[in-house]
PDB file of N, CA and C in Angstrom:
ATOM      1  N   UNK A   1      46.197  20.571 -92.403  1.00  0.00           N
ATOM      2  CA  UNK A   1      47.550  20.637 -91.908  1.00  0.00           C
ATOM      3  C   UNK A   1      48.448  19.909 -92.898  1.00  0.00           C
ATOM      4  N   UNK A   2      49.739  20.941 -93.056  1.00  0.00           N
ATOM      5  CA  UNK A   2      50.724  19.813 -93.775  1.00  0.00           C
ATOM      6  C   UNK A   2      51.706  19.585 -93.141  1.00  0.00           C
ATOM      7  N   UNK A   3      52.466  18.638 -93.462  1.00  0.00           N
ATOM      8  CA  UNK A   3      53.768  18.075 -93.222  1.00  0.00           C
ATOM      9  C   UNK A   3      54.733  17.915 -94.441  1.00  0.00           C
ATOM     10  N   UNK A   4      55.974  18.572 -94.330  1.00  0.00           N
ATOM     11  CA  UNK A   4      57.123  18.438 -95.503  1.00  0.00           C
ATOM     12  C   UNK A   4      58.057  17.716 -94.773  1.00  0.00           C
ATOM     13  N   UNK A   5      58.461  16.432 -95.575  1.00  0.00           N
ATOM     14  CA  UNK A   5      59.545  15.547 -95.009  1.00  0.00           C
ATOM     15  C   UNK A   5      61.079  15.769 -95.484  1.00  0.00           C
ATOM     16  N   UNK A   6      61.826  15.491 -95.162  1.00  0.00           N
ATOM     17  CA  UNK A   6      63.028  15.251 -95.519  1.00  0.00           C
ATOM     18  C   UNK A   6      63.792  15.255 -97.069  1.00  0.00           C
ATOM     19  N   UNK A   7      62.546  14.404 -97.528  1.00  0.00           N
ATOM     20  CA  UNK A   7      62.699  14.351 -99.334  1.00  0.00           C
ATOM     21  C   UNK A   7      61.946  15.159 -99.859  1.00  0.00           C
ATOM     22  N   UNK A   8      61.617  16.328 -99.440  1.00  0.00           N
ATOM     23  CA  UNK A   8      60.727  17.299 -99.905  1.00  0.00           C
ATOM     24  C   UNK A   8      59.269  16.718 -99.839  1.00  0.00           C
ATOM     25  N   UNK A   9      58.572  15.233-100.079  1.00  0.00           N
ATOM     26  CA  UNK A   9      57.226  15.136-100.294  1.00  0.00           C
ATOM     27  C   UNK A   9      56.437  15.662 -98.608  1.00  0.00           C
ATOM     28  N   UNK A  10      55.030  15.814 -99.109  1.00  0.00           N
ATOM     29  CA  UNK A  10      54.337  16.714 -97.898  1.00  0.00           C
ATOM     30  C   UNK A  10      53.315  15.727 -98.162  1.00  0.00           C
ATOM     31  N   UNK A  11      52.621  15.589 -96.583  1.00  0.00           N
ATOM     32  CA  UNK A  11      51.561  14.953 -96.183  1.00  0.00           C
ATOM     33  C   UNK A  11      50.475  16.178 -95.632  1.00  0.00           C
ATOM     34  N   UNK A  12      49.716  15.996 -96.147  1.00  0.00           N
ATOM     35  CA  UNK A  12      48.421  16.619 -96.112  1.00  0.00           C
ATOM     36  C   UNK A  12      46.966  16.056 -95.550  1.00  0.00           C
ATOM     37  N   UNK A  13      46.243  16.441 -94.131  1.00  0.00           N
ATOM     38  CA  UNK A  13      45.836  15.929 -93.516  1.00  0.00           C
ATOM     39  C   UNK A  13      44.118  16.896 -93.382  1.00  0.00           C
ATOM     40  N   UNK A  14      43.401  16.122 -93.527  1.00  0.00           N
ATOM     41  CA  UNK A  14      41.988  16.934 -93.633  1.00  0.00           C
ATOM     42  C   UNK A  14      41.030  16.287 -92.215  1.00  0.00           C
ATOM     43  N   UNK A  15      41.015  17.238 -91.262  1.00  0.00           N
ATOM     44  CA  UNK A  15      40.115  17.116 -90.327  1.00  0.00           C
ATOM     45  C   UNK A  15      38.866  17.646 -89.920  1.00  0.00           C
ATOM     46  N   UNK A  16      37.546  16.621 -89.822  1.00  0.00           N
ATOM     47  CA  UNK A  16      36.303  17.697 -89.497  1.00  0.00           C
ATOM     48  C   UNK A  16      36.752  18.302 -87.874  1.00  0.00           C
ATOM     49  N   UNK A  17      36.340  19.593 -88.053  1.00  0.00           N
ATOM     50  CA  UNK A  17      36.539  20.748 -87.007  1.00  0.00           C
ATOM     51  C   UNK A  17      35.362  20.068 -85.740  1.00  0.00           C
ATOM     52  N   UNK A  18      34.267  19.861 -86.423  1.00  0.00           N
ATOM     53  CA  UNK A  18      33.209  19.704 -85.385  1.00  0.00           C
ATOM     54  C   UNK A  18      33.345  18.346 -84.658  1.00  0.00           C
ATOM     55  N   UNK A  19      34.108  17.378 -85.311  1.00  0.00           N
ATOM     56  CA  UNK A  19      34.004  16.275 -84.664  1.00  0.00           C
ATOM     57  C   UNK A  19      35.834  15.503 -83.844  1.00  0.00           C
ATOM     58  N   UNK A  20      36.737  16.070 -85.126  1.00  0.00           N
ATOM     59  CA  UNK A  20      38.030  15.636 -84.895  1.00  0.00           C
ATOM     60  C   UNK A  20      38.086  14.265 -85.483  1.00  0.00           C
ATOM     61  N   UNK A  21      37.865  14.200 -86.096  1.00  0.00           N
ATOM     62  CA  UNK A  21      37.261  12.803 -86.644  1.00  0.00           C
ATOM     63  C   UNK A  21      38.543  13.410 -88.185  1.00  0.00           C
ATOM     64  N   UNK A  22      39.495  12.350 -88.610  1.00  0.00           N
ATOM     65  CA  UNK A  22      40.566  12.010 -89.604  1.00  0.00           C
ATOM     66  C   UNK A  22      39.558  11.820 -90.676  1.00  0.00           C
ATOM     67  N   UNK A  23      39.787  12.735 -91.906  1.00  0.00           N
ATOM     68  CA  UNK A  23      38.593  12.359 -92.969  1.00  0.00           C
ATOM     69  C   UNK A  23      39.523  11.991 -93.943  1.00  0.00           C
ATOM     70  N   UNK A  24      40.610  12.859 -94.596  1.00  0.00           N
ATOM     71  CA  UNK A  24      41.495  12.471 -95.897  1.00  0.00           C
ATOM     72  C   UNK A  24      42.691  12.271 -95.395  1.00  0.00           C
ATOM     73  N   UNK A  25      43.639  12.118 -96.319  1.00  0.00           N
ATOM     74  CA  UNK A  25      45.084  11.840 -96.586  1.00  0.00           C
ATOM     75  C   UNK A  25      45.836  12.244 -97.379  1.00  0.00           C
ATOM     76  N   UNK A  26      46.531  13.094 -97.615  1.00  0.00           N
ATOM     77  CA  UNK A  26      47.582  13.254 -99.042  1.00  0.00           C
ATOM     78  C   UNK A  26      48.410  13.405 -98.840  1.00  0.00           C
ATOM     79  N   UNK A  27      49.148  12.813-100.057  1.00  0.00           N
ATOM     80  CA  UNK A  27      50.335  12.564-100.306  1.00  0.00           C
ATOM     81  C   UNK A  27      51.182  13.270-101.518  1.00  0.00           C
ATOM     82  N   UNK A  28      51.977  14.168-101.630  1.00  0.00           N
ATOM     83  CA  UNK A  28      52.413  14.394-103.074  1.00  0.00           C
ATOM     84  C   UNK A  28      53.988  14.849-102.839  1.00  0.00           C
ATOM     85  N   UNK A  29      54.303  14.636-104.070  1.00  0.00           N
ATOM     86  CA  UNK A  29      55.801  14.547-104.696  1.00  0.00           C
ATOM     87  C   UNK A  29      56.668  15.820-104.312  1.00  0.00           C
ATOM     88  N   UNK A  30      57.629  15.645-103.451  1.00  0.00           N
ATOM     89  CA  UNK A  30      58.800  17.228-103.899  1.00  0.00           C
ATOM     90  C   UNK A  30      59.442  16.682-104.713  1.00  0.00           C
ATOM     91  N   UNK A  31      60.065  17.862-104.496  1.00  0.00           N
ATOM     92  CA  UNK A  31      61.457  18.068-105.571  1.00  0.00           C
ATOM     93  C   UNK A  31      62.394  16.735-105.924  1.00  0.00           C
ATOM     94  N   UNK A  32      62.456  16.034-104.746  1.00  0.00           N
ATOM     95  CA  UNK A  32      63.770  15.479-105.334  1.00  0.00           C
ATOM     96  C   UNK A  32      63.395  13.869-106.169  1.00  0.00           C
ATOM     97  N   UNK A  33      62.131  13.788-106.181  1.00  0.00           N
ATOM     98  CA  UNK A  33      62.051  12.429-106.770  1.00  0.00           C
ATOM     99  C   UNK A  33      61.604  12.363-107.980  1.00  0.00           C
ATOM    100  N   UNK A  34      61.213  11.430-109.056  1.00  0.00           N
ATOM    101  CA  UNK A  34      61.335  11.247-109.984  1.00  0.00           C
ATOM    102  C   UNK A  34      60.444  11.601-110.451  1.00  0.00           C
ATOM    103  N   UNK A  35      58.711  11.983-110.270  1.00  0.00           N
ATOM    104  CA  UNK A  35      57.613  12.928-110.454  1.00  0.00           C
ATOM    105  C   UNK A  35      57.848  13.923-110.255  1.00  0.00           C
ATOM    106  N   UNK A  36      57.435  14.947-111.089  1.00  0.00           N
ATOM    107  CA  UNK A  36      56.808  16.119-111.124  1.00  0.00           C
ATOM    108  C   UNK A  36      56.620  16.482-109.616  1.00  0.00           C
ATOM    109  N   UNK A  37      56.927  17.464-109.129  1.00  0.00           N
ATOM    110  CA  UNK A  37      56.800  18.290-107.665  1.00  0.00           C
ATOM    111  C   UNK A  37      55.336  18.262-107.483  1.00  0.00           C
ATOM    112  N   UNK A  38      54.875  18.279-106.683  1.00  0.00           N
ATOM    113  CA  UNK A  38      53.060  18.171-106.419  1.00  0.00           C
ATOM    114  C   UNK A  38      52.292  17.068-107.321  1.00  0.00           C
ATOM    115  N   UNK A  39      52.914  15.898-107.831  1.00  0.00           N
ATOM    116  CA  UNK A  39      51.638  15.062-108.239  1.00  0.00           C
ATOM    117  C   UNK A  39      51.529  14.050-107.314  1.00  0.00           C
ATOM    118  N   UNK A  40      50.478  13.737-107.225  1.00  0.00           N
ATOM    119  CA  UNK A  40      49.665  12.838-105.803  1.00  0.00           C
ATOM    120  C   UNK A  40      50.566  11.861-106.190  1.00  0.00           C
ATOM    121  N   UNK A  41      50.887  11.095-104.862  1.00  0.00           N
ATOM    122  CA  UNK A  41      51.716   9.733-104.538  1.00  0.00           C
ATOM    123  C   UNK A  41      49.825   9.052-104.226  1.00  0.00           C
ATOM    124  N   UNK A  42      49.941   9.225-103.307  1.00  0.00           N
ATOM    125  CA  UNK A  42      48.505   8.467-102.157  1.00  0.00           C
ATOM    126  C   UNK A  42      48.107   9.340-101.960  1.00  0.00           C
ATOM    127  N   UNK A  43      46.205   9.226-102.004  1.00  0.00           N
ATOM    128  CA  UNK A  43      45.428   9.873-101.750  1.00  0.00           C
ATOM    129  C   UNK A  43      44.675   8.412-100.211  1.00  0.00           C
ATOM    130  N   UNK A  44      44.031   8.700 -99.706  1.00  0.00           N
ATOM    131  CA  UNK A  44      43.065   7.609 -99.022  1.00  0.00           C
ATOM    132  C   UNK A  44      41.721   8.741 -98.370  1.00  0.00           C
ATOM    133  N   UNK A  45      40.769   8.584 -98.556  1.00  0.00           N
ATOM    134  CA  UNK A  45      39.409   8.715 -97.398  1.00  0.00           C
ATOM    135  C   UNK A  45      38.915   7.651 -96.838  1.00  0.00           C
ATOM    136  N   UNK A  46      38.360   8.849 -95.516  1.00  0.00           N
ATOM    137  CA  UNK A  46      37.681   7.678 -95.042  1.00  0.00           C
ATOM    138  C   UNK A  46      36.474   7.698 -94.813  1.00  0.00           C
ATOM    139  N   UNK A  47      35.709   6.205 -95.121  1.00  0.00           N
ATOM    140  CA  UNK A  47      34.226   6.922 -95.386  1.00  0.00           C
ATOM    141  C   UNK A  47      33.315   6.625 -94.561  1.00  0.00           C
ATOM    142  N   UNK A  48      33.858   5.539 -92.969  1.00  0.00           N
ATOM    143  CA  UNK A  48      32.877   5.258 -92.433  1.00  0.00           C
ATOM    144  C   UNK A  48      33.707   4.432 -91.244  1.00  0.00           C
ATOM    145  N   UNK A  49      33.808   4.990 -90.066  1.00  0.00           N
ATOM    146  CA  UNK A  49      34.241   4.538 -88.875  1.00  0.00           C
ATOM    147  C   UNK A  49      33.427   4.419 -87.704  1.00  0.00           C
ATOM    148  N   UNK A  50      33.952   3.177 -87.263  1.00  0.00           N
ATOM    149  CA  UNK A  50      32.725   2.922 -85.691  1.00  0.00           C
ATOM    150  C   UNK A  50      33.433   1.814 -85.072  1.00  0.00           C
ATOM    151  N   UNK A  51      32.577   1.453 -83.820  1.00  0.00           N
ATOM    152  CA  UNK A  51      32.540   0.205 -83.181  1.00  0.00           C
ATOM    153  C   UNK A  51      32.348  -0.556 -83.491  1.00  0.00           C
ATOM    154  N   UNK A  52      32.808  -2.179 -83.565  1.00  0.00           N
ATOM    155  CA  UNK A  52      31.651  -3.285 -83.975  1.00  0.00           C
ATOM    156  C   UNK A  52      32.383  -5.045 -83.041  1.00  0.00           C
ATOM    157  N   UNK A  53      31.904  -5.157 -83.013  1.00  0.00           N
ATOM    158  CA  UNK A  53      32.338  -6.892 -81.941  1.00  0.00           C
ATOM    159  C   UNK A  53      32.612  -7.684 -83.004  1.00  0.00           C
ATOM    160  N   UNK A  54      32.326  -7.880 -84.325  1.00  0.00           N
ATOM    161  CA  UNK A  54      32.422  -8.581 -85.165  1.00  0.00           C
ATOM    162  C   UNK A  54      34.199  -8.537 -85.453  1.00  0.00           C
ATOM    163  N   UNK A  55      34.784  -9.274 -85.573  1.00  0.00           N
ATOM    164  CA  UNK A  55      36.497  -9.392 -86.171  1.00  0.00           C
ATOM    165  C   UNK A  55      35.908  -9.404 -88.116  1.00  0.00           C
ATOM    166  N   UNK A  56      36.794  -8.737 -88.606  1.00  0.00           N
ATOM    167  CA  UNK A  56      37.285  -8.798 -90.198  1.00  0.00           C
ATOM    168  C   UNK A  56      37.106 -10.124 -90.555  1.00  0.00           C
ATOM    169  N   UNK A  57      36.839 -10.515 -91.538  1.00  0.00           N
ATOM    170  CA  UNK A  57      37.641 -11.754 -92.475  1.00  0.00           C
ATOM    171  C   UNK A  57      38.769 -12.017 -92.766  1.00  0.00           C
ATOM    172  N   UNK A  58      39.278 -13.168 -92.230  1.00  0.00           N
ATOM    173  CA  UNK A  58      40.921 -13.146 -91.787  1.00  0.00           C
ATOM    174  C   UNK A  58      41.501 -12.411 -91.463  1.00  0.00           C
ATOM    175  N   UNK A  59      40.901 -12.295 -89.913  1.00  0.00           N
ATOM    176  CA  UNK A  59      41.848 -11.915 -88.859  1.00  0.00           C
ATOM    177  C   UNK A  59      42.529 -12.408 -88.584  1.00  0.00           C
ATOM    178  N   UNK A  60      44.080 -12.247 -87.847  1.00  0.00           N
ATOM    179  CA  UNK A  60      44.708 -13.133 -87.083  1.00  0.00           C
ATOM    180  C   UNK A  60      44.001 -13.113 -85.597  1.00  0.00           C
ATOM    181  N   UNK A  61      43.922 -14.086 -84.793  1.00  0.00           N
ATOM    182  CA  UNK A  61      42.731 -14.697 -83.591  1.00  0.00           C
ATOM    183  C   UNK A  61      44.177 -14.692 -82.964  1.00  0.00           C
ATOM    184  N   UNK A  62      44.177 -13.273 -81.774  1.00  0.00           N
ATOM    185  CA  UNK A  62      45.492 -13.363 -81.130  1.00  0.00           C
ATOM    186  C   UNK A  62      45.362 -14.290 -79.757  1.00  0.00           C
ATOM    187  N   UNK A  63      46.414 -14.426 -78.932  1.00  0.00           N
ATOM    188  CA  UNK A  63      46.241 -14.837 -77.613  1.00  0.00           C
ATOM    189  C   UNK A  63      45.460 -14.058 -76.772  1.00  0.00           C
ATOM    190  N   UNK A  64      45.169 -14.939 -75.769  1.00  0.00           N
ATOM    191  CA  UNK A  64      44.377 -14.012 -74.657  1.00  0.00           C
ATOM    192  C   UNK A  64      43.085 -13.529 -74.553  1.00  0.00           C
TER     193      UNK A  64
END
């Protein structure tokens, strides 16, 4: 699926069918900005999502 914004750049979204599960991200240039029309801004994947009880390394430790 894409998305074209306002400033011409389009977001580009890659989903597995079987699961619905968010795999890529893209990002690339329209017209009106200072790159070339279609060269990648942001790309991101993702390579591995789940549950876990463990908090990050420096988390912020909210209330409650």
């Amino acid at each position: 699926m894409t998305v074209v914004g306002r400033d011409g750049d389009s977001i580009s979204i890659i989903i597995d069918p079987a699961t619905g599960r968010l795999l890529a991200r893209r990002t690339t240039a329209g017209a009106t900005g200072p790159l070339p029309r279609g060269s990648d801004l942001l790309w991101s994947v993702l390579i591995k999502a789940g549950w876990t009880d463990t908090a990050p390394k420096g988390a912020t430790i909210l209330p409650g």
